[in-house]
C-alpha atoms as a PDB file:
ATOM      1  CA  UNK A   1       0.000   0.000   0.000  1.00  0.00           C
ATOM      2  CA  UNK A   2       0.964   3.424  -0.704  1.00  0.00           C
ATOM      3  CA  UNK A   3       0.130   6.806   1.067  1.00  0.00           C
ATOM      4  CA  UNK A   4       0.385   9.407  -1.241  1.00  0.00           C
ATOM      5  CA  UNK A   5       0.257  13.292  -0.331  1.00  0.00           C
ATOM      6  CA  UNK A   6      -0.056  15.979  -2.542  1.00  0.00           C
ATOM      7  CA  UNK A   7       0.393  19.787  -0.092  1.00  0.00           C
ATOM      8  CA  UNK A   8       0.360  23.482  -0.948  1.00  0.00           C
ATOM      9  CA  UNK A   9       1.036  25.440   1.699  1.00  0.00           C
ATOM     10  CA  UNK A  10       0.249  29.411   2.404  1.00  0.00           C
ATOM     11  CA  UNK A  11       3.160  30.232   0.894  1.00  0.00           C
ATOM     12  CA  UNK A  12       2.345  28.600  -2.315  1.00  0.00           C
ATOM     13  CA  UNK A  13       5.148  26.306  -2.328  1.00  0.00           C
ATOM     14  CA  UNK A  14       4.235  22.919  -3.177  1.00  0.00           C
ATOM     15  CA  UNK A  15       5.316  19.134  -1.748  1.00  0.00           C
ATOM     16  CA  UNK A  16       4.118  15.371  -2.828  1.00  0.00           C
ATOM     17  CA  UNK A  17       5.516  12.586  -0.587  1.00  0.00           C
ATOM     18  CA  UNK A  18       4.776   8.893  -1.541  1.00  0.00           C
ATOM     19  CA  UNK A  19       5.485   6.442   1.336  1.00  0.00           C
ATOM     20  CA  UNK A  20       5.385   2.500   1.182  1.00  0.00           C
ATOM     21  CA  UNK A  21       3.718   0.096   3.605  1.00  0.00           C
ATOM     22  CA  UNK A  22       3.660  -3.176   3.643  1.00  0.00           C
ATOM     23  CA  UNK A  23      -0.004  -4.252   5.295  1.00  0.00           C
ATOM     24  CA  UNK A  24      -3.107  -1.941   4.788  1.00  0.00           C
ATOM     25  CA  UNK A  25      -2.939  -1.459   8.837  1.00  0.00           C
ATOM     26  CA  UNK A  26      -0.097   0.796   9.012  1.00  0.00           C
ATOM     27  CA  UNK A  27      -1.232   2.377   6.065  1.00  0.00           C
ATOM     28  CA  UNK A  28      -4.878   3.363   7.485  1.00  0.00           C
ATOM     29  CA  UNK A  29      -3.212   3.976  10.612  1.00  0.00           C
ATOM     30  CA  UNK A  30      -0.602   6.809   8.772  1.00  0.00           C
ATOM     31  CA  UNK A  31      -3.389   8.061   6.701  1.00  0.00           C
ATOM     32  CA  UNK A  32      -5.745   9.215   9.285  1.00  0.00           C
ATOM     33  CA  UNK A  33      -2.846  10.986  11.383  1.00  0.00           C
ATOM     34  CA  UNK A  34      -1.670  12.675   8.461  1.00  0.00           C
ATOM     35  CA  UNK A  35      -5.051  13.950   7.797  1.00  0.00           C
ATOM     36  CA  UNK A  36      -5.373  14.964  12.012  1.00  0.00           C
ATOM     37  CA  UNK A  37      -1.672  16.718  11.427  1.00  0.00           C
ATOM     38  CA  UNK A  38      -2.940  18.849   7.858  1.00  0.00           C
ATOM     39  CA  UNK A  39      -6.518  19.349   9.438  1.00  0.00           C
ATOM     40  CA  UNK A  40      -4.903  21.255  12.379  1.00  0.00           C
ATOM     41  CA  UNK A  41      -1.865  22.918  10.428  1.00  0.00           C
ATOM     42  CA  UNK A  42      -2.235  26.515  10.196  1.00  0.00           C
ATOM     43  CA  UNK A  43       0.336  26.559   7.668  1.00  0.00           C
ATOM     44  CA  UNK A  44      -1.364  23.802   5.014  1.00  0.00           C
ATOM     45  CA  UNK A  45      -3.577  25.820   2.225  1.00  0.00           C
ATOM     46  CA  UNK A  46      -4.676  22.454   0.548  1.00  0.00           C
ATOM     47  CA  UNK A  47      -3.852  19.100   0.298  1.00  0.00           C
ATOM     48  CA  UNK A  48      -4.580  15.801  -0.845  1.00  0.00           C
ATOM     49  CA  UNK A  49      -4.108  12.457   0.892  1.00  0.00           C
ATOM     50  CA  UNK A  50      -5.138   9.381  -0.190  1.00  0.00           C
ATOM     51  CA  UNK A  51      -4.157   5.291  -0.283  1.00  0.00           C
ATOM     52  CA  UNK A  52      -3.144   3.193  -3.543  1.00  0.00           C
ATOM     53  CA  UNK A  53      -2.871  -0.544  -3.688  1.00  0.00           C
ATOM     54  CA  UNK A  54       0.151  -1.840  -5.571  1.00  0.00           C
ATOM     55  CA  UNK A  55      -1.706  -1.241  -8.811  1.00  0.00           C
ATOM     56  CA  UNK A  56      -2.317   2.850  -8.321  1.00  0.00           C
ATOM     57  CA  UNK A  57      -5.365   2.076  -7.372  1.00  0.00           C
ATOM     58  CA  UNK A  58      -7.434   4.215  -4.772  1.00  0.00           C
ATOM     59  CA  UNK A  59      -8.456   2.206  -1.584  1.00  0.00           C
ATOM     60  CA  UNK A  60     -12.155   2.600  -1.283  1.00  0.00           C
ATOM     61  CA  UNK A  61     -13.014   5.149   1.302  1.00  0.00           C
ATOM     62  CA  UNK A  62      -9.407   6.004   1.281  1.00  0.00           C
ATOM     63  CA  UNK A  63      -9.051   9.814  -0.200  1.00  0.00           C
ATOM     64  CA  UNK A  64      -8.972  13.260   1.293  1.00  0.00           C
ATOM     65  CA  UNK A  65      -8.838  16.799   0.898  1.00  0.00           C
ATOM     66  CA  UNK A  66      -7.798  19.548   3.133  1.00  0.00           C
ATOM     67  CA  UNK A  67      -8.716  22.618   1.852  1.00  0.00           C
ATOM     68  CA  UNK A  68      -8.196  26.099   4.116  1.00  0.00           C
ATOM     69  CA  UNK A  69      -8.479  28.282   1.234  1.00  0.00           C
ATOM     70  CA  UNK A  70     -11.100  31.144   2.278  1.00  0.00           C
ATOM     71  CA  UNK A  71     -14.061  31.102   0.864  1.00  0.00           C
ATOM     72  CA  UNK A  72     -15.059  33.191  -2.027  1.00  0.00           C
ATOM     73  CA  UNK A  73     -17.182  36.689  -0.549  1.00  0.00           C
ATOM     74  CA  UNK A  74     -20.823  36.282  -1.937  1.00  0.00           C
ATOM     75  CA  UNK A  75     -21.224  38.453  -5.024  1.00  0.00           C
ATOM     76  CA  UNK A  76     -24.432  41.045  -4.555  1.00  0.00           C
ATOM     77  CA  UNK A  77     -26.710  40.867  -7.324  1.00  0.00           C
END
């Protein structure tokens, strides 16, 4: 299994990070404190994390965005 991350941070700079694991424990276990680590960054803009099986497929249920970006200020009509 594979945890990929794709980040942009608030200074637009931008990281990907693939990491290997060998049972799909340790990579659930990885994905969901990644995702508690971005979730509380104050520094992440966006970012996607998700899990691929040795095939680049996406685990089921396995995929997640991060997104801090401000929303957009309602338009007046």
């Amino acid at each position: 299994m594979y945890l990929v991350k794709m980040i942009t941070n608030t200074q637009g700079q931008h990281s990907q990070t693939i990491s290997r694991f060998d049972t799909d424990t340790l990579a659930k276990v990885n994905y969901h404190s990644q995702l508690a680590t971005l979730h509380n960054a104050s520094d992440i803009l966006y970012a996607v994390v998700e899990i691929l099986d040795e095939y680049g497929k996406e685990l089921n249920g396995y995929r997640e965005i991060v997104d801090h970006r401000p929303a957009p200020e309602p338009t007046e009509e």
